[in-house]
Protein backbone atom coordinates (compact mmCIF):
# COMPACT_ATOMS: atom_id res chain seq x y z
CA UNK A 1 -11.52 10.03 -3.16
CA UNK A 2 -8.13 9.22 -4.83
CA UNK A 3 -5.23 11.92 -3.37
CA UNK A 4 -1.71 12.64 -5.38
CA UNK A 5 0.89 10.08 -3.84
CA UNK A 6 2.78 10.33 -0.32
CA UNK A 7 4.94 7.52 0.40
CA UNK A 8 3.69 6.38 3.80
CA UNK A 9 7.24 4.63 4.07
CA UNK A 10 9.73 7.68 3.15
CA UNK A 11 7.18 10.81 2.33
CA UNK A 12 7.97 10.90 -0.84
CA UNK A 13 5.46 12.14 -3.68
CA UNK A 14 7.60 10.37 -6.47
CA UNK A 15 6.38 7.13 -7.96
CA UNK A 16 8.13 4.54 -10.38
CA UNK A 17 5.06 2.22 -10.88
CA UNK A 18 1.84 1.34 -10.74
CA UNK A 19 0.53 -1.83 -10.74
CA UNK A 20 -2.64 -3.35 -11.31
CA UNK A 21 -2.56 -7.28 -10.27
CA UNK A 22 -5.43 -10.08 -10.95
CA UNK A 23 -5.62 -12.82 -8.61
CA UNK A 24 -8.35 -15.12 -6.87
CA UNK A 25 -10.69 -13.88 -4.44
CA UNK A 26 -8.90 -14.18 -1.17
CA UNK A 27 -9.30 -17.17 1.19
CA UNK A 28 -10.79 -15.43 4.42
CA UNK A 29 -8.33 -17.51 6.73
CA UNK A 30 -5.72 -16.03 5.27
CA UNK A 31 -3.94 -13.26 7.29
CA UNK A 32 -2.02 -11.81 5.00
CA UNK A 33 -2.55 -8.01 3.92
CA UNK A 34 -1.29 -8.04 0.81
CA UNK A 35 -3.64 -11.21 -0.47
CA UNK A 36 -6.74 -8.54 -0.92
CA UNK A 37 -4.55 -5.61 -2.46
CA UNK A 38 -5.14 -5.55 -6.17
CA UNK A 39 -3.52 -2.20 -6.81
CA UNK A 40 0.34 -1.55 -5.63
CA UNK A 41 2.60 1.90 -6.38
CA UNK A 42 6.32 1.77 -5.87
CA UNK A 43 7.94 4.56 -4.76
CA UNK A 44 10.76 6.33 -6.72
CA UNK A 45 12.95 7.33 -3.72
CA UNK A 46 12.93 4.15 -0.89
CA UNK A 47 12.10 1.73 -4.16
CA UNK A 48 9.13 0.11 -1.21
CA UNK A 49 6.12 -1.75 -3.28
CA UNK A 50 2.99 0.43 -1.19
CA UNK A 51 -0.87 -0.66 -1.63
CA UNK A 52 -2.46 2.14 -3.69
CA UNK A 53 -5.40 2.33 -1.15
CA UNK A 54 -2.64 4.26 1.25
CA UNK A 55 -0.40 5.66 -1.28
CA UNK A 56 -2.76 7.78 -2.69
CA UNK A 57 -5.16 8.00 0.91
CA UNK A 58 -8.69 6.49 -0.97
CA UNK A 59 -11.37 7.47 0.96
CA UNK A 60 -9.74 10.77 3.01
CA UNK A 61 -7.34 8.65 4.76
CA UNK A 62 -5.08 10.97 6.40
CA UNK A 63 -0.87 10.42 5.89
CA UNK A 64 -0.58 9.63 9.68
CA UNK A 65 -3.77 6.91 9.15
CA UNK A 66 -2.00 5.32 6.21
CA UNK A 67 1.91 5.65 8.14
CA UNK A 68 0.21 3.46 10.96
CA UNK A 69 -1.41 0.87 8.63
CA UNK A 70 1.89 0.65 6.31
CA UNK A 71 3.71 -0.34 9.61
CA UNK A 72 1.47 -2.10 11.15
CA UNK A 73 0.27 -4.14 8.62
CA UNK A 74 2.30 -4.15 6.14
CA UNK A 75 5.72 -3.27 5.98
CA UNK A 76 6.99 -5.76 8.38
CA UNK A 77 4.53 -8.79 7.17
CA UNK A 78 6.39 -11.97 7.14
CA UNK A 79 5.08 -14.68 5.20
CA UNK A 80 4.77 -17.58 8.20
């Protein structure tokens, strides 16, 4: 289930963009996050790129589920 937008970065519900990208199946060595999302929303206010799967909370995510994921995973990833 798709829910309206909540920045996980700033809590904003405003969005700029929405992006649908088409790219290669992804290696399964690679540890990057972003190589498997296909689907990225920025947000209007902090101008962050956010994967739409906790943007808009697909499958009942809660906001505090999707805030630990976005930091976690991928708001600090550094490509090594």
């Amino acid at each position: 289930m798709v829910q309206e937008f909540i920045c996980p970065n700033c809590g904003s519900t405003e969005s700029n963009d929405e992006q649908y990208i088409s790219k290669d199946a992804p290696d399964p060595k690679d540890t990057n996050p972003w190589s498997s999302v296909l689907q990225i929303i920025t947000c209007q206010t902090c101008h962050r790129k956010i994967p739409a799967h906790l943007g808009e909370r697909w499958d009942n995510r809660s906001i505090e589920d999707a805030k630990k994921e976005w930091i976690e995973q991928f708001k600090y990833y550094k490509k090594k």
